[in-house]
PDB file of N, CA and C in Angstrom:
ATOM      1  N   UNK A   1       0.818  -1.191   0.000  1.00  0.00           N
ATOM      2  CA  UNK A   1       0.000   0.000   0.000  1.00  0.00           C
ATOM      3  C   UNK A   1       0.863   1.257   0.000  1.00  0.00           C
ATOM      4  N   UNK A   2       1.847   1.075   0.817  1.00  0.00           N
ATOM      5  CA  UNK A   2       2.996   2.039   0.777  1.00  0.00           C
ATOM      6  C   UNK A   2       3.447   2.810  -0.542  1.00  0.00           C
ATOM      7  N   UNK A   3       3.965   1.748  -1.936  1.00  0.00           N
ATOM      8  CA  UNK A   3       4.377   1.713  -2.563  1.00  0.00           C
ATOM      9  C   UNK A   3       3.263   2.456  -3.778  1.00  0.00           C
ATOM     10  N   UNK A   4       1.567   2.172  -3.605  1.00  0.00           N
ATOM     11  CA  UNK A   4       0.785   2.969  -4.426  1.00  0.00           C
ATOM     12  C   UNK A   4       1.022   4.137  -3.928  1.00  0.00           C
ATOM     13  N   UNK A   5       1.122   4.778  -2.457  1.00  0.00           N
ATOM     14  CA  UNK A   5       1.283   5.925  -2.665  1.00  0.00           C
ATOM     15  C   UNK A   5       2.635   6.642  -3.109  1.00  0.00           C
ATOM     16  N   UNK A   6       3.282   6.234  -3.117  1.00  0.00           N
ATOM     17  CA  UNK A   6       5.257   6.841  -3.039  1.00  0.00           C
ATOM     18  C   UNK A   6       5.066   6.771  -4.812  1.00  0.00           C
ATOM     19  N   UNK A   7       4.098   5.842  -5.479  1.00  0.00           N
ATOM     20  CA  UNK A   7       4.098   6.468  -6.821  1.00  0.00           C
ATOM     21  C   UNK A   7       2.986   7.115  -7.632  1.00  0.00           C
ATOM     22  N   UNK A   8       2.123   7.233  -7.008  1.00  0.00           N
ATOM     23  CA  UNK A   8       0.302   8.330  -7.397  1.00  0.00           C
ATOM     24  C   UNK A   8       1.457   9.516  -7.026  1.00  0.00           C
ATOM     25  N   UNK A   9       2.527   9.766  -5.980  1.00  0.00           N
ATOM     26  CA  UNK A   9       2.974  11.383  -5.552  1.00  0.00           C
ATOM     27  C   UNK A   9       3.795  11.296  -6.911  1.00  0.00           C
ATOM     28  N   UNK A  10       4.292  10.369  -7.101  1.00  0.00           N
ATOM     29  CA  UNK A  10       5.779  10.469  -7.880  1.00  0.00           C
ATOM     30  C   UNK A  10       4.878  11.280  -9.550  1.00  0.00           C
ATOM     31  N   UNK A  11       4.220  10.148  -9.686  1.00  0.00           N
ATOM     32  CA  UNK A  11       4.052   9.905 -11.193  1.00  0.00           C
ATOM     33  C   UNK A  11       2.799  11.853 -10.959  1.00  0.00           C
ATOM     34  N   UNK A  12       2.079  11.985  -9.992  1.00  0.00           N
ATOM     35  CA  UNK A  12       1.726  13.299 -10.223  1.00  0.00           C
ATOM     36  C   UNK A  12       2.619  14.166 -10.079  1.00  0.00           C
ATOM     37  N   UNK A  13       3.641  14.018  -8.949  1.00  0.00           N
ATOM     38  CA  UNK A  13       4.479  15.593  -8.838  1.00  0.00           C
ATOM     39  C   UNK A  13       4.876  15.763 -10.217  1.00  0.00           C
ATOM     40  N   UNK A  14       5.828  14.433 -11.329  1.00  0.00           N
ATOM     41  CA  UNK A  14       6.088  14.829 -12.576  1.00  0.00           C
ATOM     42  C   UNK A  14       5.315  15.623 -13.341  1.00  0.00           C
ATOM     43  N   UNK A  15       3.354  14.921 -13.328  1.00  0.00           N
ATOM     44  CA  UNK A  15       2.800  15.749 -14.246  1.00  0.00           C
ATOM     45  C   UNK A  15       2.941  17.441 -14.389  1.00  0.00           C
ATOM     46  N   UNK A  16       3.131  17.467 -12.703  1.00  0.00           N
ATOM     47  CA  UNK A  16       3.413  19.024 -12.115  1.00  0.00           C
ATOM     48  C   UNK A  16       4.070  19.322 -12.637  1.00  0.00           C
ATOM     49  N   UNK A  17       5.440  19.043 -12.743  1.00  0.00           N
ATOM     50  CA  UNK A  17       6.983  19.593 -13.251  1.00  0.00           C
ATOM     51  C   UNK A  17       6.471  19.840 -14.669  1.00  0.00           C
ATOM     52  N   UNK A  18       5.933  18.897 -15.390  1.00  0.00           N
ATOM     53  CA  UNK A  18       6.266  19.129 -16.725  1.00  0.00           C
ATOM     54  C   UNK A  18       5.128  20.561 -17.010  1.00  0.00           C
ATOM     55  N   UNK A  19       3.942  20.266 -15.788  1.00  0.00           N
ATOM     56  CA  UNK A  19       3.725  21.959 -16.296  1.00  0.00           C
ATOM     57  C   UNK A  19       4.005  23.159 -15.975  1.00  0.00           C
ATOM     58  N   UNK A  20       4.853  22.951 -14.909  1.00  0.00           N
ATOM     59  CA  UNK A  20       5.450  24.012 -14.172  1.00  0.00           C
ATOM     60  C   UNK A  20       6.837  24.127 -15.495  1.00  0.00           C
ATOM     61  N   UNK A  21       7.071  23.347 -16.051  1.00  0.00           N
ATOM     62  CA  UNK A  21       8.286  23.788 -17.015  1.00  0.00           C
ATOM     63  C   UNK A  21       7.913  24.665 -18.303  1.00  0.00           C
ATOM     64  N   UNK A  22       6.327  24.006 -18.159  1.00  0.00           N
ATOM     65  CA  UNK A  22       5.767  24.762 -19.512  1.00  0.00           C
ATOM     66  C   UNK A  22       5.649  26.162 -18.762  1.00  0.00           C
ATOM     67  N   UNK A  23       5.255  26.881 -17.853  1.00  0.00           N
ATOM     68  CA  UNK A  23       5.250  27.949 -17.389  1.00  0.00           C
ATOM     69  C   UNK A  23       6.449  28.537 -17.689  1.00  0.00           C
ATOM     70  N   UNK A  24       7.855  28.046 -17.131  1.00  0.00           N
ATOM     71  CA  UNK A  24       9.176  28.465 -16.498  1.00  0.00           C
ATOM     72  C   UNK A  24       9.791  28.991 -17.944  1.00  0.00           C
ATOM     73  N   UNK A  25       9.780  27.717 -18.386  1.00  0.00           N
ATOM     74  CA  UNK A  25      10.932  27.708 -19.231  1.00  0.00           C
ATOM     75  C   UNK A  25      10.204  27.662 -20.876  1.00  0.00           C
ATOM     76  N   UNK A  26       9.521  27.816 -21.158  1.00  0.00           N
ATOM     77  CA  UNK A  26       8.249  27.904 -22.506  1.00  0.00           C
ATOM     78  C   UNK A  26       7.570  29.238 -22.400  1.00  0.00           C
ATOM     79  N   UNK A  27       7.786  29.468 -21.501  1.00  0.00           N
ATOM     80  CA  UNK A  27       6.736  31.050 -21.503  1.00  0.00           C
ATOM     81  C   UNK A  27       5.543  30.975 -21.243  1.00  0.00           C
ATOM     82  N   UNK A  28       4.694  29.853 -21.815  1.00  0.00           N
ATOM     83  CA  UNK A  28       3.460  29.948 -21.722  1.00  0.00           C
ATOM     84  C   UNK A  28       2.495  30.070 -21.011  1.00  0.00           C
ATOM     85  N   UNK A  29       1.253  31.052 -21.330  1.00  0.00           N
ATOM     86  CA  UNK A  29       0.545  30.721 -20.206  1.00  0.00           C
ATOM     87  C   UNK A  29      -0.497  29.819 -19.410  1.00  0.00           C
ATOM     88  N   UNK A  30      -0.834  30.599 -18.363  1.00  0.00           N
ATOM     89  CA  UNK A  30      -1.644  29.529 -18.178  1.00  0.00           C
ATOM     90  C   UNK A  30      -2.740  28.584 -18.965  1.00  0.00           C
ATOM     91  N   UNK A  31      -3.308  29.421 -19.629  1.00  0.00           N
ATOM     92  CA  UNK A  31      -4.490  28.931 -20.771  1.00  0.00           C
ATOM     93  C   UNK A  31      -3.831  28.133 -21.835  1.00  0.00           C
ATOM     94  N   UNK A  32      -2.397  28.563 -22.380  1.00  0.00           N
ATOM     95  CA  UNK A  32      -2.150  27.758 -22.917  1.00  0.00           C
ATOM     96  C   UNK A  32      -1.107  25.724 -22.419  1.00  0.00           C
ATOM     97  N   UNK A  33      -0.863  26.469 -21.127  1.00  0.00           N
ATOM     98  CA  UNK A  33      -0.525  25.171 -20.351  1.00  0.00           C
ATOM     99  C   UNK A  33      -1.289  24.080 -20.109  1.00  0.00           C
ATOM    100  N   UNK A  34      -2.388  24.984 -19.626  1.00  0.00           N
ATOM    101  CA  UNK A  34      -3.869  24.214 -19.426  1.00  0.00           C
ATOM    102  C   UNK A  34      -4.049  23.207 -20.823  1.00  0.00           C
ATOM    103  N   UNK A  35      -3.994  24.308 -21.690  1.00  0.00           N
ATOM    104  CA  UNK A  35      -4.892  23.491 -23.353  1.00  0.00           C
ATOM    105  C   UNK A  35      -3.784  22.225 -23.715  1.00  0.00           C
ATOM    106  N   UNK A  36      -2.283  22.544 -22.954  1.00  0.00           N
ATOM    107  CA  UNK A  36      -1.589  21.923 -23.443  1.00  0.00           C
ATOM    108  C   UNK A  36      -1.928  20.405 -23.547  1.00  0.00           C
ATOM    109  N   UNK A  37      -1.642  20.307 -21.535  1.00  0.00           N
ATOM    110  CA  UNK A  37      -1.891  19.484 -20.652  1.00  0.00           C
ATOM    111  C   UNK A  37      -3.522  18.587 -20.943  1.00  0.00           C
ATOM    112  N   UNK A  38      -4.409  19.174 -21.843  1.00  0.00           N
ATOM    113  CA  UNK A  38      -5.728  18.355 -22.182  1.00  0.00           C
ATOM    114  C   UNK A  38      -5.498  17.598 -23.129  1.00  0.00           C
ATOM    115  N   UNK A  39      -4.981  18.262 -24.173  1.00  0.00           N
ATOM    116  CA  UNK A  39      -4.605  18.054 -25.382  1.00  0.00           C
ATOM    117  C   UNK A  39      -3.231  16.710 -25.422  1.00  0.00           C
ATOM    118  N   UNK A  40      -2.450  16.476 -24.987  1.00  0.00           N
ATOM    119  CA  UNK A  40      -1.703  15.983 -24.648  1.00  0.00           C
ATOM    120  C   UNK A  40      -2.080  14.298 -23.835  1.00  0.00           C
ATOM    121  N   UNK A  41      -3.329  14.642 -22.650  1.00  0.00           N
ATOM    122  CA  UNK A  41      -4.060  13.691 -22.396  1.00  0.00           C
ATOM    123  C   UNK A  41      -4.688  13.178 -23.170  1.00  0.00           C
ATOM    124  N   UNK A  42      -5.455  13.895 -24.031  1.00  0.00           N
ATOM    125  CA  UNK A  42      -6.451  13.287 -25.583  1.00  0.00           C
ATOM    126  C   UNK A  42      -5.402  12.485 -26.076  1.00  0.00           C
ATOM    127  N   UNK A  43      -4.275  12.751 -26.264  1.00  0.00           N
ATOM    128  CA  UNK A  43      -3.783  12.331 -27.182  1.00  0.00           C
ATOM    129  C   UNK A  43      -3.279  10.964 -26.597  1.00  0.00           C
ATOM    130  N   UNK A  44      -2.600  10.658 -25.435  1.00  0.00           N
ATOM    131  CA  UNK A  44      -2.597   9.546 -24.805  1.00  0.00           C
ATOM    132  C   UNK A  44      -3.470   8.604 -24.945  1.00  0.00           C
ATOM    133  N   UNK A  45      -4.806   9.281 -24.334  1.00  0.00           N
ATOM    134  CA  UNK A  45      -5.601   8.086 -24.293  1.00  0.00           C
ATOM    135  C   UNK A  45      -6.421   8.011 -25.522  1.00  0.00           C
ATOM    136  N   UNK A  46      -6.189   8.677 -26.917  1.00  0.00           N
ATOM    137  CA  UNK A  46      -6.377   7.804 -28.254  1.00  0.00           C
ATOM    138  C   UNK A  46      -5.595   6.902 -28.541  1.00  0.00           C
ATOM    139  N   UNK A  47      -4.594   7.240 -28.007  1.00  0.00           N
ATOM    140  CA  UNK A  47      -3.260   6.014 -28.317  1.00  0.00           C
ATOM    141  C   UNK A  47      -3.192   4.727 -27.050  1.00  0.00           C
ATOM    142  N   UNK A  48      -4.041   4.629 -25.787  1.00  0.00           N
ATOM    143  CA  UNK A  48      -4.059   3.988 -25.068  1.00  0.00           C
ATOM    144  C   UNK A  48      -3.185   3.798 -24.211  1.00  0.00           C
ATOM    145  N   UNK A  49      -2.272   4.703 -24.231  1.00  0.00           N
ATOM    146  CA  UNK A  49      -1.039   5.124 -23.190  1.00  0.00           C
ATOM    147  C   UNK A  49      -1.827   5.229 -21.484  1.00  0.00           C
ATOM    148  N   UNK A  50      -2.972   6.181 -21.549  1.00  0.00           N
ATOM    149  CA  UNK A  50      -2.950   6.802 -20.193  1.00  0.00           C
ATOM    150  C   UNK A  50      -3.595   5.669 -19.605  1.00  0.00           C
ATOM    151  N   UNK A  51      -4.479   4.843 -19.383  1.00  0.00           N
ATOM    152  CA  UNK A  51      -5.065   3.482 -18.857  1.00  0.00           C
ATOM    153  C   UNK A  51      -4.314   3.047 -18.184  1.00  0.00           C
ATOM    154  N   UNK A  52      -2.872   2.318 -18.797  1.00  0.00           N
ATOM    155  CA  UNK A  52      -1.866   1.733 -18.101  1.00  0.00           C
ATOM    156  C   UNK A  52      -1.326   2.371 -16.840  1.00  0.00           C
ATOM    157  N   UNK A  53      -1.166   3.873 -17.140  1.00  0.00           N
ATOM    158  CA  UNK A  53      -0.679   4.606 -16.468  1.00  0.00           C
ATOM    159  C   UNK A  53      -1.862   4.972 -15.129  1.00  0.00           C
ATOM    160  N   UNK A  54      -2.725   5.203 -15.127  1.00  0.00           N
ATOM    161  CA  UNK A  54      -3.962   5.000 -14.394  1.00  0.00           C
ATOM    162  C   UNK A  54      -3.874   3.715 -13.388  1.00  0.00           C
ATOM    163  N   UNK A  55      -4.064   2.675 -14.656  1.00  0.00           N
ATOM    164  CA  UNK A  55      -3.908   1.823 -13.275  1.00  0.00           C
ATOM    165  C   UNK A  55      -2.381   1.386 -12.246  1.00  0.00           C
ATOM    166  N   UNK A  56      -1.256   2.376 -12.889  1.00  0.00           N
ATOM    167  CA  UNK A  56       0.062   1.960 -12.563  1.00  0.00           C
ATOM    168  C   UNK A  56       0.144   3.205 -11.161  1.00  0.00           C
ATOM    169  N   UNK A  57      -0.356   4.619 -11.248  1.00  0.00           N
ATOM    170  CA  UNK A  57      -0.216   5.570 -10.315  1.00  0.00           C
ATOM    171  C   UNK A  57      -1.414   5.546  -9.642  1.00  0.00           C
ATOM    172  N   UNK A  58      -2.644   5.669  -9.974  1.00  0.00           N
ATOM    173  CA  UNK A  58      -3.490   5.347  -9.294  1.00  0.00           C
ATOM    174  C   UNK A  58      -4.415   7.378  -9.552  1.00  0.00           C
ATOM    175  N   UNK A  59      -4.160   7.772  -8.555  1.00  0.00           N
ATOM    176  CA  UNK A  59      -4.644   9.194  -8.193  1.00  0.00           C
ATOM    177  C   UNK A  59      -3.636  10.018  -8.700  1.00  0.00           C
ATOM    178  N   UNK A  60      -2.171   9.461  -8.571  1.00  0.00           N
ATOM    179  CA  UNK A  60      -1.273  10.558  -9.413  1.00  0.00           C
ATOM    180  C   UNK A  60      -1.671  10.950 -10.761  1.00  0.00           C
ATOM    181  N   UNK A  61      -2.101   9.613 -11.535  1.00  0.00           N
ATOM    182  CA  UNK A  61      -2.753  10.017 -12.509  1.00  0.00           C
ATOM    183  C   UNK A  61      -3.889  10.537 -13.248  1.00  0.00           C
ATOM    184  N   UNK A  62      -4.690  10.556 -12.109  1.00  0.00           N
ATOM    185  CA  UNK A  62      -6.758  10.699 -12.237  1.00  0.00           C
ATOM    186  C   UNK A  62      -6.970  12.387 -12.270  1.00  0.00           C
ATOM    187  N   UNK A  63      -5.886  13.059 -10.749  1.00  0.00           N
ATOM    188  CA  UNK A  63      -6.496  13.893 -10.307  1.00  0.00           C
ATOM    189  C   UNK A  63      -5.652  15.085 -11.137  1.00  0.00           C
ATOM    190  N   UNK A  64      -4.971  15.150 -11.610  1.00  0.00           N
ATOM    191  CA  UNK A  64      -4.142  15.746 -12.590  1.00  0.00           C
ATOM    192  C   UNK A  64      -4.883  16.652 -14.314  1.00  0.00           C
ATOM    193  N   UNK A  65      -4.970  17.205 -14.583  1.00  0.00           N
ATOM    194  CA  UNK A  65      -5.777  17.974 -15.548  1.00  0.00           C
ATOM    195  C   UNK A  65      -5.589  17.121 -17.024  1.00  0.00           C
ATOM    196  N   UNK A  66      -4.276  16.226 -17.077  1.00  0.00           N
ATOM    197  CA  UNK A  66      -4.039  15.483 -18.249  1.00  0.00           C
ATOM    198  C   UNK A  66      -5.143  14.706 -18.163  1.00  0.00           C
ATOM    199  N   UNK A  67      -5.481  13.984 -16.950  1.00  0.00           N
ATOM    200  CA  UNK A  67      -6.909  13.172 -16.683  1.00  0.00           C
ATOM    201  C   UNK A  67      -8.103  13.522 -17.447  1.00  0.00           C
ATOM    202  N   UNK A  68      -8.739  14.910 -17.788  1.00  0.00           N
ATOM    203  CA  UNK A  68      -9.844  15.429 -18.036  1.00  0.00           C
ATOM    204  C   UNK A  68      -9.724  14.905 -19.591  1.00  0.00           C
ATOM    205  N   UNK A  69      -8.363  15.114 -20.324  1.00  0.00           N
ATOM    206  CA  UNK A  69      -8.258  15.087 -21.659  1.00  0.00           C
ATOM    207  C   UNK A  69      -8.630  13.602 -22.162  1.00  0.00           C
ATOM    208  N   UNK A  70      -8.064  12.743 -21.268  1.00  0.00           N
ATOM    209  CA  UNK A  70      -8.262  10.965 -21.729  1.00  0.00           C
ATOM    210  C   UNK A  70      -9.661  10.854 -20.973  1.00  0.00           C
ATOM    211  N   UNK A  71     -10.556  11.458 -20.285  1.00  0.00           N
ATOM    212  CA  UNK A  71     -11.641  11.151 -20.112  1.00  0.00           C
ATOM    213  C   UNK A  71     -12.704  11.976 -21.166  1.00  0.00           C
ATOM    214  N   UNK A  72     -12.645  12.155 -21.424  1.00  0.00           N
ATOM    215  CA  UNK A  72     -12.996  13.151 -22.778  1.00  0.00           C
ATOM    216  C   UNK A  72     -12.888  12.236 -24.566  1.00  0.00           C
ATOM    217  N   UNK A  73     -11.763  12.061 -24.354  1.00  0.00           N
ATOM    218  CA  UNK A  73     -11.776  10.850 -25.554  1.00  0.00           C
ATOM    219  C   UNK A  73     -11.872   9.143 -24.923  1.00  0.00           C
ATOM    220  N   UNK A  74     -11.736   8.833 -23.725  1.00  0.00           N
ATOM    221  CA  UNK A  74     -12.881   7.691 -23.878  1.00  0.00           C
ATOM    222  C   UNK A  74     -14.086   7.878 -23.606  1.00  0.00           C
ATOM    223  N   UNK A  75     -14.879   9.082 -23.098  1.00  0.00           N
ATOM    224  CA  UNK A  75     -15.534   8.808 -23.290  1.00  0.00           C
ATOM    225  C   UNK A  75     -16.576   9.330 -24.725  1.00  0.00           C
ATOM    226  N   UNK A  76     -15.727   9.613 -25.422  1.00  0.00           N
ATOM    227  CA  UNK A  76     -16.549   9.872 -27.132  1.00  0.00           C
ATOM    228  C   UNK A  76     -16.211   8.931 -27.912  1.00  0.00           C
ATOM    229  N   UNK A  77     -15.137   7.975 -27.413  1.00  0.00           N
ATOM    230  CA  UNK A  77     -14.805   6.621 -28.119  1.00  0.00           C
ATOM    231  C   UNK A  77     -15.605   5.825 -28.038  1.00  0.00           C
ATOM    232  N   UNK A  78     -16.299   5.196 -26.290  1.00  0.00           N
ATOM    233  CA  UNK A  78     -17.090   4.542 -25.758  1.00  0.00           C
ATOM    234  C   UNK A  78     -18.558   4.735 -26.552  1.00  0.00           C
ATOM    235  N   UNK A  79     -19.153   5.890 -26.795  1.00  0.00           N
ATOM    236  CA  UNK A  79     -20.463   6.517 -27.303  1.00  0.00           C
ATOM    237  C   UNK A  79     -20.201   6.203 -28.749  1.00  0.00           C
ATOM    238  N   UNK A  80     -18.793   6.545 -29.472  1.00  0.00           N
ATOM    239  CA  UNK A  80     -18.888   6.294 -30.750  1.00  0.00           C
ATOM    240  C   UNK A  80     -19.320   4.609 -31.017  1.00  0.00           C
ATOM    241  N   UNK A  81     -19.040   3.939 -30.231  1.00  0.00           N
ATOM    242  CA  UNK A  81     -19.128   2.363 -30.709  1.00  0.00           C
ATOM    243  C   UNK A  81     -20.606   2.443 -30.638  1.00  0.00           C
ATOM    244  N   UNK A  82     -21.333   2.916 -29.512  1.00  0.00           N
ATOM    245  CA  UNK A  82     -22.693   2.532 -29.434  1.00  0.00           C
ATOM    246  C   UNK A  82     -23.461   3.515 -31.081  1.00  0.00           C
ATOM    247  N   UNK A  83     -23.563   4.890 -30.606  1.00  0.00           N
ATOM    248  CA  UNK A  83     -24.359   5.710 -31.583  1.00  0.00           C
ATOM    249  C   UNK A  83     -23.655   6.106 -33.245  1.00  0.00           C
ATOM    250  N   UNK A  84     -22.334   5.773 -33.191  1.00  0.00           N
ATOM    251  CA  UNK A  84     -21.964   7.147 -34.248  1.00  0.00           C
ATOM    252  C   UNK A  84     -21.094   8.170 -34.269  1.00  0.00           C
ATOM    253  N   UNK A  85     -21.729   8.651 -35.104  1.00  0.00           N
ATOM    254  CA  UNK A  85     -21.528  10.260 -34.663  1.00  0.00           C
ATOM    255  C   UNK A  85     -22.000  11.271 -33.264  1.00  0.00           C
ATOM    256  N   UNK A  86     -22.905  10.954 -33.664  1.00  0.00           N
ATOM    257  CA  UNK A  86     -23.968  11.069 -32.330  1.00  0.00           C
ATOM    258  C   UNK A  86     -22.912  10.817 -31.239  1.00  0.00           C
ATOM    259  N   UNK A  87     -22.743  10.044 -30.875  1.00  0.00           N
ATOM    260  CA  UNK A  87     -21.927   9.613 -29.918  1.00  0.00           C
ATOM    261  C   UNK A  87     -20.664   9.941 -29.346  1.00  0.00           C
ATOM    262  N   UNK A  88     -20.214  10.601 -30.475  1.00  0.00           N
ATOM    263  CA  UNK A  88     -18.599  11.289 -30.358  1.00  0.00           C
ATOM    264  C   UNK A  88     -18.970  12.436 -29.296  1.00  0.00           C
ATOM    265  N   UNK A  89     -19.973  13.419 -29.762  1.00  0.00           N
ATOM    266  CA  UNK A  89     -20.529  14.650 -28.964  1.00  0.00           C
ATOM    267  C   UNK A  89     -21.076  14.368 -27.965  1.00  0.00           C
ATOM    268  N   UNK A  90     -21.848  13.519 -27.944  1.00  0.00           N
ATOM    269  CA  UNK A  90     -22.436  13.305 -26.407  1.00  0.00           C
ATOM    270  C   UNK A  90     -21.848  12.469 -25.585  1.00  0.00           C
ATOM    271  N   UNK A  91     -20.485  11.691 -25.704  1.00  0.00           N
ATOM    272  CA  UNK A  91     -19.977  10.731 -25.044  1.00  0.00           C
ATOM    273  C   UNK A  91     -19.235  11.530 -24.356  1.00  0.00           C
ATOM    274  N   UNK A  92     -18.753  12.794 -24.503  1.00  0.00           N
ATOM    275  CA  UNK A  92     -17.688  14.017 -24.046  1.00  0.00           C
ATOM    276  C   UNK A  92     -18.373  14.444 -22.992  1.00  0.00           C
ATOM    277  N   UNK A  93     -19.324  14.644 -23.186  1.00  0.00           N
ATOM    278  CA  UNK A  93     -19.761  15.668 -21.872  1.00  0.00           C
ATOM    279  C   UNK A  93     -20.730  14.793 -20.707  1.00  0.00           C
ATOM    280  N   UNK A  94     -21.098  13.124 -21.432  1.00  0.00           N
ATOM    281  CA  UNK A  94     -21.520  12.672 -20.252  1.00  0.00           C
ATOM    282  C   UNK A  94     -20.401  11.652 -19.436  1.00  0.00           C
ATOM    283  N   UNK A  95     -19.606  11.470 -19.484  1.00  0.00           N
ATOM    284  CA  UNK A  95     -18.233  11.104 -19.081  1.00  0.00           C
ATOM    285  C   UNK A  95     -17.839  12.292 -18.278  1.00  0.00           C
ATOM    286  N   UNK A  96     -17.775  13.719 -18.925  1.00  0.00           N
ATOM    287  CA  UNK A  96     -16.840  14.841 -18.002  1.00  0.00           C
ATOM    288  C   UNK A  96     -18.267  15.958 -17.079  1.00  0.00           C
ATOM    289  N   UNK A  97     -19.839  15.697 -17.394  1.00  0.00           N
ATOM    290  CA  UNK A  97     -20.506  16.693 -16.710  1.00  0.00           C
ATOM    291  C   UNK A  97     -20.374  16.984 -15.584  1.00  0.00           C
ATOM    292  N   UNK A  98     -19.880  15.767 -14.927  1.00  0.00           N
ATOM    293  CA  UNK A  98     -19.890  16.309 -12.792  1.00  0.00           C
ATOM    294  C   UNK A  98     -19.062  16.984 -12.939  1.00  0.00           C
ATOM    295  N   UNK A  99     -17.843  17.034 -13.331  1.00  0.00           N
ATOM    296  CA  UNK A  99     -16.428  17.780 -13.296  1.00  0.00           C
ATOM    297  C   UNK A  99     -16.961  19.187 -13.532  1.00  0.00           C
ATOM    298  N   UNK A 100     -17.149  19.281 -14.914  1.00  0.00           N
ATOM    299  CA  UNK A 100     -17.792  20.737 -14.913  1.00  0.00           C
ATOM    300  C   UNK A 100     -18.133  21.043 -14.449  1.00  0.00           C
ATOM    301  N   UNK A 101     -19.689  20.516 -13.889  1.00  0.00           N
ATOM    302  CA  UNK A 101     -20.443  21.229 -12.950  1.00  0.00           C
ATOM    303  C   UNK A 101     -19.965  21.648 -12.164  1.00  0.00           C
ATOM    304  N   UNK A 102     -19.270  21.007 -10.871  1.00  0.00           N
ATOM    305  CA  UNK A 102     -18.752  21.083  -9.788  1.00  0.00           C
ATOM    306  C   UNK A 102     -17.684  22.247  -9.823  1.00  0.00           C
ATOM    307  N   UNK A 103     -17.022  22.832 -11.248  1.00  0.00           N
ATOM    308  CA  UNK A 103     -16.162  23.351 -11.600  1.00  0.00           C
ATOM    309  C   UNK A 103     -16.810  24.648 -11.699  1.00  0.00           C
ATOM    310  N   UNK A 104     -17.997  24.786 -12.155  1.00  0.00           N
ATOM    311  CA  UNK A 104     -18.821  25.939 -12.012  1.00  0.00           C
ATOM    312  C   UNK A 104     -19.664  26.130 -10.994  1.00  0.00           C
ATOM    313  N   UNK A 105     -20.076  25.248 -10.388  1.00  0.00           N
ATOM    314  CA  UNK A 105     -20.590  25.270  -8.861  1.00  0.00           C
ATOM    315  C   UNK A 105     -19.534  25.933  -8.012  1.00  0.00           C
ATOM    316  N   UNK A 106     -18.498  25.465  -7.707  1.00  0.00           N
ATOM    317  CA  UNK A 106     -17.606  26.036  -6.704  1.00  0.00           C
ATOM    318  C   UNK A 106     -16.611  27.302  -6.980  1.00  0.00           C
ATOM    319  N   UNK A 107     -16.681  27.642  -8.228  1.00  0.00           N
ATOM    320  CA  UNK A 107     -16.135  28.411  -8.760  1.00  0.00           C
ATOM    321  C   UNK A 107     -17.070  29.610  -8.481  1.00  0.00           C
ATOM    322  N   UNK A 108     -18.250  29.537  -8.179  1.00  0.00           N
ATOM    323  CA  UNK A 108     -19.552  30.721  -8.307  1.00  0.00           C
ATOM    324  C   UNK A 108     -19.223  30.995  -6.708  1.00  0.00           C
ATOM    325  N   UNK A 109     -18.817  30.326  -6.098  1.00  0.00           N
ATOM    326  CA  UNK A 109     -19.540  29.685  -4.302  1.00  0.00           C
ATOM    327  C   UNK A 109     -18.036  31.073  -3.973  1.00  0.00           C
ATOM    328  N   UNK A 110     -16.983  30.511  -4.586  1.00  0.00           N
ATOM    329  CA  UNK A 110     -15.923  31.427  -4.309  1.00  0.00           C
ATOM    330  C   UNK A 110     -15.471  32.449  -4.860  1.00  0.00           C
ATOM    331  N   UNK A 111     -16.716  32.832  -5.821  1.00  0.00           N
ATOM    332  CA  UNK A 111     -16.406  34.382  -6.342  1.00  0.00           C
ATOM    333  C   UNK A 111     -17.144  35.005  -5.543  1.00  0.00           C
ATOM    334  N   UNK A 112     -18.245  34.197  -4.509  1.00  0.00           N
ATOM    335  CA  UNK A 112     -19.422  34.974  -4.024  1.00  0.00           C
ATOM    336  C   UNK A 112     -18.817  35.103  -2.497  1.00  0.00           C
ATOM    337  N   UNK A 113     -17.653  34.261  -2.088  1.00  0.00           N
ATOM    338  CA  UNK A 113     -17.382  34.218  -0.999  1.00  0.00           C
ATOM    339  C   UNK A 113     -16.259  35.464  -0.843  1.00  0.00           C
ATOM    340  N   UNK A 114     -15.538  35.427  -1.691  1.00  0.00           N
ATOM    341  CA  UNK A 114     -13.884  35.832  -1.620  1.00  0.00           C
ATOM    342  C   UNK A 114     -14.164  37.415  -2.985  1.00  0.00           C
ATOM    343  N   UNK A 115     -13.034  38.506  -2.564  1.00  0.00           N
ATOM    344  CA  UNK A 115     -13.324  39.565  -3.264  1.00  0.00           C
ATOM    345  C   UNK A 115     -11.829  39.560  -4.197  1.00  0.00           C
ATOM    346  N   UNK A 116     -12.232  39.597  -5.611  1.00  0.00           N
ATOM    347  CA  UNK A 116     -11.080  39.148  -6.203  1.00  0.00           C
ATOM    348  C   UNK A 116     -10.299  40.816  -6.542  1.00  0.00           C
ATOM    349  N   UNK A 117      -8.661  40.246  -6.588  1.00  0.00           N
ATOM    350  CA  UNK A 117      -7.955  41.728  -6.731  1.00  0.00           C
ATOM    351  C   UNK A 117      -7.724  42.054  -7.615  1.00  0.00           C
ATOM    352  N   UNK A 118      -8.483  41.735  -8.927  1.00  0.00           N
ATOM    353  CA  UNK A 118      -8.342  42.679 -10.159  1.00  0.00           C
ATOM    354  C   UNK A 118      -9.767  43.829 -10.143  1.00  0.00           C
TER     355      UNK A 118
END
């Protein structure tokens, strides 16, 4: 049990680094770190990379923003087998809706709580 956690930290602190490098040393910003880091996950898990890795880190790998991107393309992969086309679009957002939500739920809760300094 030891050993899942010493690598969910490992295999996430990396995801960190590599976007903290895209910050540092790339310039980029956040929005584009962000798009990077999705985009990058899509691309994994079309290629079936991130799964392994999922079940190898555990939470290092889930809770990480690359996560959103491979849940996003399985789940429009998953929908494509059943519907189609159809399926590509709606397999995206019923795979990722709690996330959002919750992303705009708490995001409202703490603009309403906290006074922002711009």
């Amino acid at each position: 049990m030891l050993a899942m956690f010493f690598w969910a930290f490992v295999v996430g602190g990396l995801i960190c680094v590599i976007g903290q490098l895209l910050f540092d040393v790339a310039k980029l910003t956040p929005a584009h770190t962000l798009s990077l880091l999705v985009v990058i996950g899509s691309v994994l898990g079309g290629l079936g990379w991130y799964e392994p890795l999922i079940n190898f880190a555990g939470a290092g790998a889930t809770v990480p923003i690359v996560s959103f991107g491979n849940s996003l393309v399985n789940g429009a992969l998953n929908e494509a087998s059943k519907h189609g086309m159809v399926g590509v679009l709606t397999g995206m957002f019923e795979i990722t809706s709690s996330g959002i939500s919750a992303a705009i739920v708490f995001g409202m809760i703490g603009a309403l709580l906290f006074k922002s300094k711009g």
